[in-house]
N, C-alpha and C. Protein backbone atom coordinates (compact mmCIF):
# COMPACT_ATOMS: atom_id res chain seq x y z
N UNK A 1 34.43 97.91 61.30
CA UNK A 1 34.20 96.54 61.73
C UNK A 1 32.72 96.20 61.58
N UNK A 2 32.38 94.92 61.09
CA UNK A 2 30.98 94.69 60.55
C UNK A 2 30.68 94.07 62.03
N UNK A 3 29.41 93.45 61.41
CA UNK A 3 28.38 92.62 62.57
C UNK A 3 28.31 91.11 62.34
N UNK A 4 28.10 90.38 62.35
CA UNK A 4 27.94 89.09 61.96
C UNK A 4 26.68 88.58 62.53
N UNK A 5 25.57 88.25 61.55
CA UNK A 5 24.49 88.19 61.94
C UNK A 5 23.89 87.08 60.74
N UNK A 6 22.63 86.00 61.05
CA UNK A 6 22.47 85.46 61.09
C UNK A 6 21.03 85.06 61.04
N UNK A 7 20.23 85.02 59.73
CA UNK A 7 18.82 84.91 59.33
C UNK A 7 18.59 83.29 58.88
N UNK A 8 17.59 82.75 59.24
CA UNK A 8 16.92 81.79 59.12
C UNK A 8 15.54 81.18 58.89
N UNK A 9 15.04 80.60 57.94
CA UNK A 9 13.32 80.10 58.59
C UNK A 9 13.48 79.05 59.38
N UNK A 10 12.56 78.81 60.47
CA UNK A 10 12.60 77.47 61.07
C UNK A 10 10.72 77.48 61.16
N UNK A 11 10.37 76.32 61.06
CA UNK A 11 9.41 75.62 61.43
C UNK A 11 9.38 75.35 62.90
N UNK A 12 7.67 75.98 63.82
CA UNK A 12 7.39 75.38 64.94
C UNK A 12 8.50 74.69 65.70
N UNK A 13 8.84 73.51 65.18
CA UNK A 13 9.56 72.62 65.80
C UNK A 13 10.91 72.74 65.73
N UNK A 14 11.57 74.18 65.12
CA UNK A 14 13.09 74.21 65.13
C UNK A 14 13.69 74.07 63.70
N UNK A 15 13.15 73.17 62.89
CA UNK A 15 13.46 72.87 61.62
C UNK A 15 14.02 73.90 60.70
N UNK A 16 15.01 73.63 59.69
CA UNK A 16 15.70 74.43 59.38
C UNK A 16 15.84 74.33 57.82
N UNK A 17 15.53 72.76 57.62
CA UNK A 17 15.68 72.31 56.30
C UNK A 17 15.07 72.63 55.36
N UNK A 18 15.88 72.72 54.06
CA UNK A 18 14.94 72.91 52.76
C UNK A 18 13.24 73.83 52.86
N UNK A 19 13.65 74.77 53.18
CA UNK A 19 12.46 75.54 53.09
C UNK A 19 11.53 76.23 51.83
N UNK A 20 12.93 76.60 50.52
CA UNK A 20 12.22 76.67 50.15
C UNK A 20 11.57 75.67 48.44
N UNK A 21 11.97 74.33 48.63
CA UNK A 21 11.29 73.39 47.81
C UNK A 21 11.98 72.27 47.98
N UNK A 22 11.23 71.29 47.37
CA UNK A 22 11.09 69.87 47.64
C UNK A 22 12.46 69.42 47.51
N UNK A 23 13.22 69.79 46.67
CA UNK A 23 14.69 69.26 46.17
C UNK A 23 15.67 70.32 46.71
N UNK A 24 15.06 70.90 47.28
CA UNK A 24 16.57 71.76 48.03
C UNK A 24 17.67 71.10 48.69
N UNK A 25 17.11 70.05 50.07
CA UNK A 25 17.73 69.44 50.42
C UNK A 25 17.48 68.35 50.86
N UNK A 26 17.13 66.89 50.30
CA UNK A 26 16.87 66.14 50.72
C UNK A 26 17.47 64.78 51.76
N UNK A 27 18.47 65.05 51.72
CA UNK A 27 19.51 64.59 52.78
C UNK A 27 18.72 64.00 54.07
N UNK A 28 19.38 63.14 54.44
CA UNK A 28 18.73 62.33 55.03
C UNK A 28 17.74 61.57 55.19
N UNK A 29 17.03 61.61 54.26
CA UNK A 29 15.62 61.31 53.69
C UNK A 29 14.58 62.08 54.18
N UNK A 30 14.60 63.20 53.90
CA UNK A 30 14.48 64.55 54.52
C UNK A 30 13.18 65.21 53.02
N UNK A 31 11.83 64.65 53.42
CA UNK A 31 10.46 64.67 52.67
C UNK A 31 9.97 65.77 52.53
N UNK A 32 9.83 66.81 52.93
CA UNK A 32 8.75 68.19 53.60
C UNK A 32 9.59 69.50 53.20
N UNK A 33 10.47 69.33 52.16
CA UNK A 33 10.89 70.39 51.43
C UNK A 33 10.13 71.50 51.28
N UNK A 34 9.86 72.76 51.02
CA UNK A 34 8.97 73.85 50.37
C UNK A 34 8.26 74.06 51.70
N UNK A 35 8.11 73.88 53.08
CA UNK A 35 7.47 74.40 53.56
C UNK A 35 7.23 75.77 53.61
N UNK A 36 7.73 76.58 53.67
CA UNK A 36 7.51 78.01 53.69
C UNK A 36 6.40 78.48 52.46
N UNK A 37 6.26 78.22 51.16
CA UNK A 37 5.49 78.24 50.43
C UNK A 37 4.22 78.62 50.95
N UNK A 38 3.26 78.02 51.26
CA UNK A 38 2.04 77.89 51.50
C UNK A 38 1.74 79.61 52.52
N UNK A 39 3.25 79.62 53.14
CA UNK A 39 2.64 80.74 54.01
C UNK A 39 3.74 82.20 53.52
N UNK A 40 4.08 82.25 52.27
CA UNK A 40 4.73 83.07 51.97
C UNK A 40 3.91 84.40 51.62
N UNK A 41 3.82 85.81 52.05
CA UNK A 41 3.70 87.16 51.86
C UNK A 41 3.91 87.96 51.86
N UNK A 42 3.34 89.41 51.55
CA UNK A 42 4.39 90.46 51.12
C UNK A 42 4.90 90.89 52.66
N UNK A 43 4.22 90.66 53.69
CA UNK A 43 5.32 90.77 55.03
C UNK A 43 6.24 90.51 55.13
N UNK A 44 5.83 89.00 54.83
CA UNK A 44 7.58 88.00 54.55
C UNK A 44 8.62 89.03 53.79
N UNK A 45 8.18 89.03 52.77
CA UNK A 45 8.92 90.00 51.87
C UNK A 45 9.56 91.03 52.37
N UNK A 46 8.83 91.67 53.01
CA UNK A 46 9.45 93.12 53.42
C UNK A 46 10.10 92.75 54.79
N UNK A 47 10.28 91.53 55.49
CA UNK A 47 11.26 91.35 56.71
C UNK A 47 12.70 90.69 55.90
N UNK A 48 12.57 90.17 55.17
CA UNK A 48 13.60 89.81 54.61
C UNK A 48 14.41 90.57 53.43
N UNK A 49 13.88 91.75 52.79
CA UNK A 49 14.50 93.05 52.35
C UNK A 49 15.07 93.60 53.09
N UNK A 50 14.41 94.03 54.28
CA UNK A 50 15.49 94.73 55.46
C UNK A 50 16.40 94.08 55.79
N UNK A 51 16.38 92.91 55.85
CA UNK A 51 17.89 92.55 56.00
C UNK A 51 18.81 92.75 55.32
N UNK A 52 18.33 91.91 54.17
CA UNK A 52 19.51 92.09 52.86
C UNK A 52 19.74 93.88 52.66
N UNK A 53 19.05 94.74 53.11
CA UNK A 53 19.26 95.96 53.30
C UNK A 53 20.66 96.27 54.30
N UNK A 54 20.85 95.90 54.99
CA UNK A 54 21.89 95.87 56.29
C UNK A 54 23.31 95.15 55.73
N UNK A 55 23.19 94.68 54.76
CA UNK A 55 24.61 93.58 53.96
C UNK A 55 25.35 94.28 54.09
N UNK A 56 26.53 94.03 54.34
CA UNK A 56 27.68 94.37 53.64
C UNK A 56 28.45 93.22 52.91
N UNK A 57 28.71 91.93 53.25
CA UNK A 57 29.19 90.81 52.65
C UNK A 57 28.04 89.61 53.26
N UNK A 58 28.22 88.87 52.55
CA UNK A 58 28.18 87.21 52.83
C UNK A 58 28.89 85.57 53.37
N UNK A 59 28.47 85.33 54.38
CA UNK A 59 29.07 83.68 54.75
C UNK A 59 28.27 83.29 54.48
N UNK A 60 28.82 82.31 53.65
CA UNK A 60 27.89 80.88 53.67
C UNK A 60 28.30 79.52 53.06
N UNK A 61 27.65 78.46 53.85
CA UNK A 61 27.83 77.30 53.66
C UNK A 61 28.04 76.46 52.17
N UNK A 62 28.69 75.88 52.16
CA UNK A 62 28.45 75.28 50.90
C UNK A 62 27.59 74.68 49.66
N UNK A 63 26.60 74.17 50.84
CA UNK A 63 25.46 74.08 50.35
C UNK A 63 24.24 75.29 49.94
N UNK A 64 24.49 75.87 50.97
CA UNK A 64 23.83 77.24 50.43
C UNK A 64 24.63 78.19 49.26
N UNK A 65 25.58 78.23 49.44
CA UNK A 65 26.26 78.75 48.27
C UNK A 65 25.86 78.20 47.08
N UNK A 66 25.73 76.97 47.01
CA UNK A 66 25.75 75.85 45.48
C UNK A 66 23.79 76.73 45.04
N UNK A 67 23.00 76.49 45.78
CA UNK A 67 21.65 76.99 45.67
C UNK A 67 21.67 78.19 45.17
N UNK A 68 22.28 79.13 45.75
CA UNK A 68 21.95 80.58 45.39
C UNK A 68 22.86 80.90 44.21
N UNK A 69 24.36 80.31 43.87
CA UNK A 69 24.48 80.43 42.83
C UNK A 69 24.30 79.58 42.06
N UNK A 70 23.48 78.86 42.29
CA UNK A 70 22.54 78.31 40.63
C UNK A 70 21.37 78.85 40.52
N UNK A 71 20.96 80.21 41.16
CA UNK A 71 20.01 81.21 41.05
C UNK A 71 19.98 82.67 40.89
N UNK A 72 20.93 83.27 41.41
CA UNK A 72 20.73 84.50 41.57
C UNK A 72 21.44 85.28 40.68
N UNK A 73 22.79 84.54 39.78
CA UNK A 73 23.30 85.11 38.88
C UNK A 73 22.36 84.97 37.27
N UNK A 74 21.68 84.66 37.62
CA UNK A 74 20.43 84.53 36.41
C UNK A 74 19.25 85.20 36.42
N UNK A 75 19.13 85.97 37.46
CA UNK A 75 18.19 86.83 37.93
C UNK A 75 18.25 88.38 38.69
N UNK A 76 19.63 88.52 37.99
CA UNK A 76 20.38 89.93 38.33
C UNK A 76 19.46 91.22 37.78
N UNK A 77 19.09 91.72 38.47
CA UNK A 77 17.99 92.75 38.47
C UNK A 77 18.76 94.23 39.80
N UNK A 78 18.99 94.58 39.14
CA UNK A 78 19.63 95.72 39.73
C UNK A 78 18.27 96.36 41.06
N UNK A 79 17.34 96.27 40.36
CA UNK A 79 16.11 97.31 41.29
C UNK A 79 16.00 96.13 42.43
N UNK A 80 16.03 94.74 42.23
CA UNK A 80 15.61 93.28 43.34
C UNK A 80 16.80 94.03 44.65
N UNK A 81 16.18 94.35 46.02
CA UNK A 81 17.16 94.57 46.93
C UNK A 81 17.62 93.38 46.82
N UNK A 82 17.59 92.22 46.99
CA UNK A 82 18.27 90.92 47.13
C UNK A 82 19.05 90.76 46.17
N UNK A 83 18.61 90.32 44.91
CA UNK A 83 19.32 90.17 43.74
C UNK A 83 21.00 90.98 43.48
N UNK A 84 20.68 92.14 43.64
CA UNK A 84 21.66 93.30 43.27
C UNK A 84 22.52 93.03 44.71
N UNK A 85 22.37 92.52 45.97
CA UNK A 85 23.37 92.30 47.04
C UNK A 85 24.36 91.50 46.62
N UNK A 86 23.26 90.33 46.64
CA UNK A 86 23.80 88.64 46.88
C UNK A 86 24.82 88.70 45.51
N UNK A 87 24.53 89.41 44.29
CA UNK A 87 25.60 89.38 42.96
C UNK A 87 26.56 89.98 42.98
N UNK A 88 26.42 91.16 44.23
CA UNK A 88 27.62 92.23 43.53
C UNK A 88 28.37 92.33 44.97
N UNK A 89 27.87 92.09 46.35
CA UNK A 89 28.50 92.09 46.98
C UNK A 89 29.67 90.87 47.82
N UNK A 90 30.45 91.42 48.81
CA UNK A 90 31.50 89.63 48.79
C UNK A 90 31.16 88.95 49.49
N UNK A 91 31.16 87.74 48.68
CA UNK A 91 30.29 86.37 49.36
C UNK A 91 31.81 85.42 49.63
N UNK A 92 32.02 85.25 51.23
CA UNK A 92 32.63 84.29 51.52
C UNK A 92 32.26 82.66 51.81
N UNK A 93 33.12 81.89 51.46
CA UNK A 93 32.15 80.51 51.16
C UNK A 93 33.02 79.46 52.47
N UNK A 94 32.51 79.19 53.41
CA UNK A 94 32.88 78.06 54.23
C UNK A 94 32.97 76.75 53.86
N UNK A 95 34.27 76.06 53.17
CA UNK A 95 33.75 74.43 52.19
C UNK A 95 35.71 74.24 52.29
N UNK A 96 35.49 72.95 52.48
CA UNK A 96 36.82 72.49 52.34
C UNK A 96 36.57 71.24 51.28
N UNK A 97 35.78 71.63 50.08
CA UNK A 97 36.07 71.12 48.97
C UNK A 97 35.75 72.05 47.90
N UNK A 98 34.91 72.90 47.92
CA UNK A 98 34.97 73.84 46.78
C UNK A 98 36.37 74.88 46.55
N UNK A 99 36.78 74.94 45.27
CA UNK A 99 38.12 75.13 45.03
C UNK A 99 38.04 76.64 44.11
N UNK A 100 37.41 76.81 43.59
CA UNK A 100 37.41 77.74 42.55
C UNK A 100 36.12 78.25 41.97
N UNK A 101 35.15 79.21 43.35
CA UNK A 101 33.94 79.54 42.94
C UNK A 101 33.57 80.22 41.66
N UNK A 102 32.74 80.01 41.07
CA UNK A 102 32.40 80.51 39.60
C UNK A 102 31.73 82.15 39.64
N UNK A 103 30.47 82.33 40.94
CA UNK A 103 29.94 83.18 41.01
C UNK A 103 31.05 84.83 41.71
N UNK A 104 30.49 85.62 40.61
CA UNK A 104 31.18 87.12 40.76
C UNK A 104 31.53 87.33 42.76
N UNK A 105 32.54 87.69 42.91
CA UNK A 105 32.93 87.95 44.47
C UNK A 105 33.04 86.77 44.88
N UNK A 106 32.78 85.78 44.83
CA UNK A 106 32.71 84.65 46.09
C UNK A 106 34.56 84.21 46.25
N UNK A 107 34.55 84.25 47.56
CA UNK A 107 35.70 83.68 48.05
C UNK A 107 35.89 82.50 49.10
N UNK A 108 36.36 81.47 48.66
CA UNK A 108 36.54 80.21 50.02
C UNK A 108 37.36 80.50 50.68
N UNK A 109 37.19 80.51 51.53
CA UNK A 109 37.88 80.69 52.85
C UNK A 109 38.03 79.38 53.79
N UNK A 110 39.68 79.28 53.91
CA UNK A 110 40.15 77.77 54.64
C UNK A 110 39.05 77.35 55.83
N UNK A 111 39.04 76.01 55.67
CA UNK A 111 38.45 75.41 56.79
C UNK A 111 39.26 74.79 57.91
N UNK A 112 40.68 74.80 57.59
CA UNK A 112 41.50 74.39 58.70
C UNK A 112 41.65 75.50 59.75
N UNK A 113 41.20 76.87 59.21
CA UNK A 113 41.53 78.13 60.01
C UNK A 113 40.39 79.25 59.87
N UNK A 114 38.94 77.95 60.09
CA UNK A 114 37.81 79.19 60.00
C UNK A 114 37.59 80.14 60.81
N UNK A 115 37.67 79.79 61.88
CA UNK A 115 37.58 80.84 63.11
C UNK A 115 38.29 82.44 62.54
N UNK A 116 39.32 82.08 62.41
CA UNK A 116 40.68 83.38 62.19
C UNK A 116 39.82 83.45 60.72
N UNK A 117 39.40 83.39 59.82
CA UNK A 117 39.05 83.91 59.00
C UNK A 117 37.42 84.51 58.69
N UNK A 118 37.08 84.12 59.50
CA UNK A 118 35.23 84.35 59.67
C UNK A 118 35.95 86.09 60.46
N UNK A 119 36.42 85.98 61.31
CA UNK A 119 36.61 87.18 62.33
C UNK A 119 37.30 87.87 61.53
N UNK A 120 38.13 87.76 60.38
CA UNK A 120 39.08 88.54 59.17
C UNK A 120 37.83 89.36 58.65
N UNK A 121 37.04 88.40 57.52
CA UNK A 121 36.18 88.79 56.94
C UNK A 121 34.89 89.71 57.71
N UNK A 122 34.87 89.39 59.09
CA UNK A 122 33.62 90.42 59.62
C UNK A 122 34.26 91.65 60.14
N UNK A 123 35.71 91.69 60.22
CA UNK A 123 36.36 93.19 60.62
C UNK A 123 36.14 93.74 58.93
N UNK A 124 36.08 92.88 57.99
CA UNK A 124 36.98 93.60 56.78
C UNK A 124 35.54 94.47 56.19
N UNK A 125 34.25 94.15 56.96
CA UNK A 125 32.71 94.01 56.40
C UNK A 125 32.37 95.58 56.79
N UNK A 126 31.82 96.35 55.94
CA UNK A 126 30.93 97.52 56.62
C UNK A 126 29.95 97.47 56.67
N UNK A 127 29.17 97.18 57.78
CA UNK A 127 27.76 96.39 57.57
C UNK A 127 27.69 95.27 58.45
N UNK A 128 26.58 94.56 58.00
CA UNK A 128 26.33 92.97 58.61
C UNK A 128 27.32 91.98 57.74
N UNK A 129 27.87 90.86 58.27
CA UNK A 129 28.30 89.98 57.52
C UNK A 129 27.32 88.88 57.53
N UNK A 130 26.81 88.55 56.78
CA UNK A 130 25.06 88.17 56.62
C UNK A 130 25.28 86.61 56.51
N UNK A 131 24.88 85.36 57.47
CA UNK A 131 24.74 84.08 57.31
C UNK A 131 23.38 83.74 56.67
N UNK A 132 22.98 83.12 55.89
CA UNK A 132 21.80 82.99 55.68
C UNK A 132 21.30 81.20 55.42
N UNK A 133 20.97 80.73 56.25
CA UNK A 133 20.63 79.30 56.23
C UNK A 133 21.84 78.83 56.60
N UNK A 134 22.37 77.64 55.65
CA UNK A 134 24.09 77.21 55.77
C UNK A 134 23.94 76.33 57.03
N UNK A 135 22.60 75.72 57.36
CA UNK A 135 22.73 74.77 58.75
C UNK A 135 23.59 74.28 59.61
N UNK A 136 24.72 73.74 58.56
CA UNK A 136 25.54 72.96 59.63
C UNK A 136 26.77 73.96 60.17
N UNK A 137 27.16 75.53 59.10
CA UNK A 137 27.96 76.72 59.70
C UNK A 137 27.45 77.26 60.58
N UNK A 138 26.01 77.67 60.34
CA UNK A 138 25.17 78.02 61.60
C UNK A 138 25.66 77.50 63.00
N UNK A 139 25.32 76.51 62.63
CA UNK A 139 25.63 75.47 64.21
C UNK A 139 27.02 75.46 65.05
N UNK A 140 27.99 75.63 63.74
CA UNK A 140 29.60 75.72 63.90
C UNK A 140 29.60 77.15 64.66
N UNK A 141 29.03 78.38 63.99
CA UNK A 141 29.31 79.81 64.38
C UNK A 141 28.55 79.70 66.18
N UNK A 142 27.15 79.21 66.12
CA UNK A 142 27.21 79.15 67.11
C UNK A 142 27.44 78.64 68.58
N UNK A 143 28.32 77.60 68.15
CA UNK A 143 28.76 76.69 69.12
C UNK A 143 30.17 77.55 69.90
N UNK A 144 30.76 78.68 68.77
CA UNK A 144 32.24 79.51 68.95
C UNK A 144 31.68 80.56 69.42
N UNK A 145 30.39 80.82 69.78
CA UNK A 145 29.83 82.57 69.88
C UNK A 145 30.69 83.43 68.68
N UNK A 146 30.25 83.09 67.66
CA UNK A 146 30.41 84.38 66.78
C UNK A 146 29.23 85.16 66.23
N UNK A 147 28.05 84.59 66.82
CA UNK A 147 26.55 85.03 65.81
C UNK A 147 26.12 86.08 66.90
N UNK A 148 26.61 87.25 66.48
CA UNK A 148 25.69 88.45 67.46
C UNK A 148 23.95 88.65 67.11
N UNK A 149 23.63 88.85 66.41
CA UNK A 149 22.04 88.95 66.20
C UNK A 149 21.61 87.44 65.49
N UNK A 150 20.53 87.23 66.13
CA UNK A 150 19.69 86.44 64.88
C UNK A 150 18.83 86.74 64.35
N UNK A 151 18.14 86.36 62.92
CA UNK A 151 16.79 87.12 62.63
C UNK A 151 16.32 85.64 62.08
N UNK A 152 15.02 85.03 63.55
CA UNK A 152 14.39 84.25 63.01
C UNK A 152 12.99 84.25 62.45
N UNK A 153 13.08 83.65 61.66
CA UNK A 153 11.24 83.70 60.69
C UNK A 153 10.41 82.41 61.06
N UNK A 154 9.81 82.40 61.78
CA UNK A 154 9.18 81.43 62.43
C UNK A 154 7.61 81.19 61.66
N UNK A 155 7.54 80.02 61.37
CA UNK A 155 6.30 79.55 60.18
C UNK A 155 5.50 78.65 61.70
N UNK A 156 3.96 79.19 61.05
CA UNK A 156 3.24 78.04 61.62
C UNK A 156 2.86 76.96 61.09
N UNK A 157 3.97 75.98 61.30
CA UNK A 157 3.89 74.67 60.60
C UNK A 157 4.65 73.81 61.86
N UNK A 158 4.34 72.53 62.19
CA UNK A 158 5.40 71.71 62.63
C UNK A 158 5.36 70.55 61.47
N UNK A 159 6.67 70.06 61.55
CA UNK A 159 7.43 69.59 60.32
C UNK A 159 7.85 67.74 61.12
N UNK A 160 8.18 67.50 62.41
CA UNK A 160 8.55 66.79 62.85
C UNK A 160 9.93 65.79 62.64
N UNK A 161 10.44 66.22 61.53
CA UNK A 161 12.03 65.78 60.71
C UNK A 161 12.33 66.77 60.33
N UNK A 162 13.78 66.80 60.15
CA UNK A 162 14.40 67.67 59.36
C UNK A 162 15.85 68.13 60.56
N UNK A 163 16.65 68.54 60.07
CA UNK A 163 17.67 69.75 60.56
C UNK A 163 17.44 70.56 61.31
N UNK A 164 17.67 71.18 62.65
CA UNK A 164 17.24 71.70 63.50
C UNK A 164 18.12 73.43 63.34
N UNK A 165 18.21 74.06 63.84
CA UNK A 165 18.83 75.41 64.14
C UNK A 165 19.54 74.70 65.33
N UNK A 166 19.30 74.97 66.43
CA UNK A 166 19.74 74.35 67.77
C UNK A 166 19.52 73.30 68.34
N UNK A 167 20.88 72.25 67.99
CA UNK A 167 21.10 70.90 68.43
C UNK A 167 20.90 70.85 70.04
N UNK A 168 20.85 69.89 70.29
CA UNK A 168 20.99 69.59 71.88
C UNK A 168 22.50 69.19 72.05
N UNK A 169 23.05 69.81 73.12
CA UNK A 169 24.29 69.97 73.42
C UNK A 169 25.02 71.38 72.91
N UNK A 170 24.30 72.26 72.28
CA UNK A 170 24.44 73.63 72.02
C UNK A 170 25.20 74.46 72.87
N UNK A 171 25.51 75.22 72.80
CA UNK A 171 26.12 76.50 73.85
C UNK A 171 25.24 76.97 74.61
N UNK A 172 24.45 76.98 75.62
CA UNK A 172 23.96 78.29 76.76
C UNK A 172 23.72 79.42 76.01
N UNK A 173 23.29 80.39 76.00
CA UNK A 173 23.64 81.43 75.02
C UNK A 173 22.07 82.36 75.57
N UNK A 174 22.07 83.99 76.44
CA UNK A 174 20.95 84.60 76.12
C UNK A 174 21.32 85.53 75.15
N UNK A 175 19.52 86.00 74.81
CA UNK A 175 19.67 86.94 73.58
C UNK A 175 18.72 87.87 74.62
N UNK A 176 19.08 89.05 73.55
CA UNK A 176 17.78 89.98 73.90
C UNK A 176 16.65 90.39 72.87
N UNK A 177 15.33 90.22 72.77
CA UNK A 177 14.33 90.54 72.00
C UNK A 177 14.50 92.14 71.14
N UNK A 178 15.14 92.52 70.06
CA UNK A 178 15.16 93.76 69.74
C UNK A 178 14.01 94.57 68.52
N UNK A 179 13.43 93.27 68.17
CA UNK A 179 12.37 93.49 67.11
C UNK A 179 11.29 92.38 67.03
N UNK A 180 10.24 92.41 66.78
CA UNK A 180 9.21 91.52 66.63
C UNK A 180 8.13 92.34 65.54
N UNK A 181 7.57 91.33 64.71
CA UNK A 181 6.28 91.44 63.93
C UNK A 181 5.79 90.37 63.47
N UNK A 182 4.45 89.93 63.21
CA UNK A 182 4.31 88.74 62.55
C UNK A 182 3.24 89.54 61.11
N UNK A 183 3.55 88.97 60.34
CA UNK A 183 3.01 88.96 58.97
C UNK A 183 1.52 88.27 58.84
N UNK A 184 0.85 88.50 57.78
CA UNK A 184 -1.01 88.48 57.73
C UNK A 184 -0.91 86.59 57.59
N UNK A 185 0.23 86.14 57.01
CA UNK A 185 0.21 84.70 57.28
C UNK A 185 0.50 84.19 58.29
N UNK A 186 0.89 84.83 59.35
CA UNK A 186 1.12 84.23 60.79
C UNK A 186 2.66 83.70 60.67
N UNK A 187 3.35 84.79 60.03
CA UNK A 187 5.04 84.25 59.75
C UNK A 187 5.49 85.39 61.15
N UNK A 188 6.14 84.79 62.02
CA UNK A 188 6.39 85.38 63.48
C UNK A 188 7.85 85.78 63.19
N UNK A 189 7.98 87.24 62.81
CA UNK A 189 9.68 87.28 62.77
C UNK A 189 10.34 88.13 63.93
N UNK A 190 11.17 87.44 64.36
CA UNK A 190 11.76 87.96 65.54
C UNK A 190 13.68 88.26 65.44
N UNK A 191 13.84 89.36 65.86
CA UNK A 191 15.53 89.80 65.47
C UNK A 191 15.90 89.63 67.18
N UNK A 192 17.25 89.06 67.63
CA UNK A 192 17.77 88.65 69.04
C UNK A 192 18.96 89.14 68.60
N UNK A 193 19.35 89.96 70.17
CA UNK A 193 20.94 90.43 70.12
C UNK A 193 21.29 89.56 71.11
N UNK A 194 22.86 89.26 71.10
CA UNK A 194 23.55 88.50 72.05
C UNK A 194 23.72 88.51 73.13
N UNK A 195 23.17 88.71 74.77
CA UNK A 195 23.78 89.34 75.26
C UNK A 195 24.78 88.66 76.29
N UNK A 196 25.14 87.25 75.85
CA UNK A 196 26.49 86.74 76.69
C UNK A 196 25.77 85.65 77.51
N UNK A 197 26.35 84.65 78.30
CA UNK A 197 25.97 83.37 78.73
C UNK A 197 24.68 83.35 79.56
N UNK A 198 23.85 81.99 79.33
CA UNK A 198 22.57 82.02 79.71
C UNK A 198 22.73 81.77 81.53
N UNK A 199 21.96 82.41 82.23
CA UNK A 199 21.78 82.66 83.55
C UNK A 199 20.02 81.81 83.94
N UNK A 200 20.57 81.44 85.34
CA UNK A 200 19.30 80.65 85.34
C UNK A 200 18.80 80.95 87.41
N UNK A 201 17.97 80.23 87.32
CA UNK A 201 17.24 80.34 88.83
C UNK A 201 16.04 80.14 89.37
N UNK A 202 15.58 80.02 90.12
CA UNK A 202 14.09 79.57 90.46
C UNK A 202 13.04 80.30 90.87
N UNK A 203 12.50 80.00 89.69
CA UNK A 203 11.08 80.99 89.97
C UNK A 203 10.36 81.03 91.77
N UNK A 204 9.83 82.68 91.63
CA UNK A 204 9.50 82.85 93.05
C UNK A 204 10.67 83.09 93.76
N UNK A 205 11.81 83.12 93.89
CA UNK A 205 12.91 82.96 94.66
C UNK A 205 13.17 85.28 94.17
């Protein structure tokens, strides 16, 4: 039985969108594409290898799906830890309009019966079943508690628009701190395990 876990960049302010260039996602009239750029390094690098190190399959959104395969099957490099995952291992696709994915492994999986099939695919996983961006599944997985770890990459930038990670009206939800480092660009990456509904109370008490 896999893990189902859940990597992201967000900007200061939560932001989630188009990180990495101007035309990724412009939706909504959504300007400030490429942020991550400016503060990208080989830290970065090496927090986000370890993940893709931990794969066993892939969820992801539709939109993220459409991005990475109009990239990564063109840049198949066996030695790239990323490259050699994201191509060869199974990428399930959350979309109730994509019909017949092109890229090697990818499978859609119904949206009338995601729940029962997200939980199919993360028993069927040895490993992490790896979300990566996919904003608006994100939001879906975690509104159902299915996201046991997160691994967020936190940029020092505030962005003030854009797509958030965590809407208001969200689930309650604590984590526990299981890893921290920040990188020579001041990229703050932090890994959270689940540990079940948020608890509250008054300080001093």
């Amino acid at each position: 039985m896999g893990k189902l876990t859940l990597t992201t960049f967000l900007s200061l302010d939560g932001v989630m969108q188009a990180p990495g260039g101007p035309e990724e996602d412009t939706s909504d009239g959504f300007a400030h594409g490429g942020w991550v750029a400016p503060f990208a390094d080989a830290g970065m690098g090496e927090c986000v290898t370890e993940v893709f190190d931990r794969a066993g399959a892939f969820l992801l959104g539709r939109r993220t799906y459409e991005i990475f395969a109009a990239y990564w099957p063109r840049h198949d490099d066996p030695a790239d830890p990323i490259a050699s995952r994201l191509n060869h291992l199974p990428k399930y696709v959350a979309s109730t309009t994509l019909k017949e994915p092109a890229w090697e492994g990818a499978t859609v999986i119904d949206g009338e019966h995601l729940q029962a099939e997200v939980v199919r695919a993360k028993d069927a996983t040895d490993g992490e079943l790896q979300v990566h961006g996919s904003g608006q599944l994100a939001q879906w997985l975690l509104a159902r508690d299915l996201v046991e770890e997160l691994n967020l990459l936190v940029f020092p930038v505030v962005l003030g628009a854009g797509r958030r990670l965590f809407p208001i009206g969200g689930l309650p939800t604590a984590f526990e701190l299981t890893a921290s480092r920040t990188t020579p660009n001041g990229v703050a990456a932090h890994t959270y395990r689940r540990t079940g509904r948020a608890s509250f109370g008054t300080m001093g008490d």
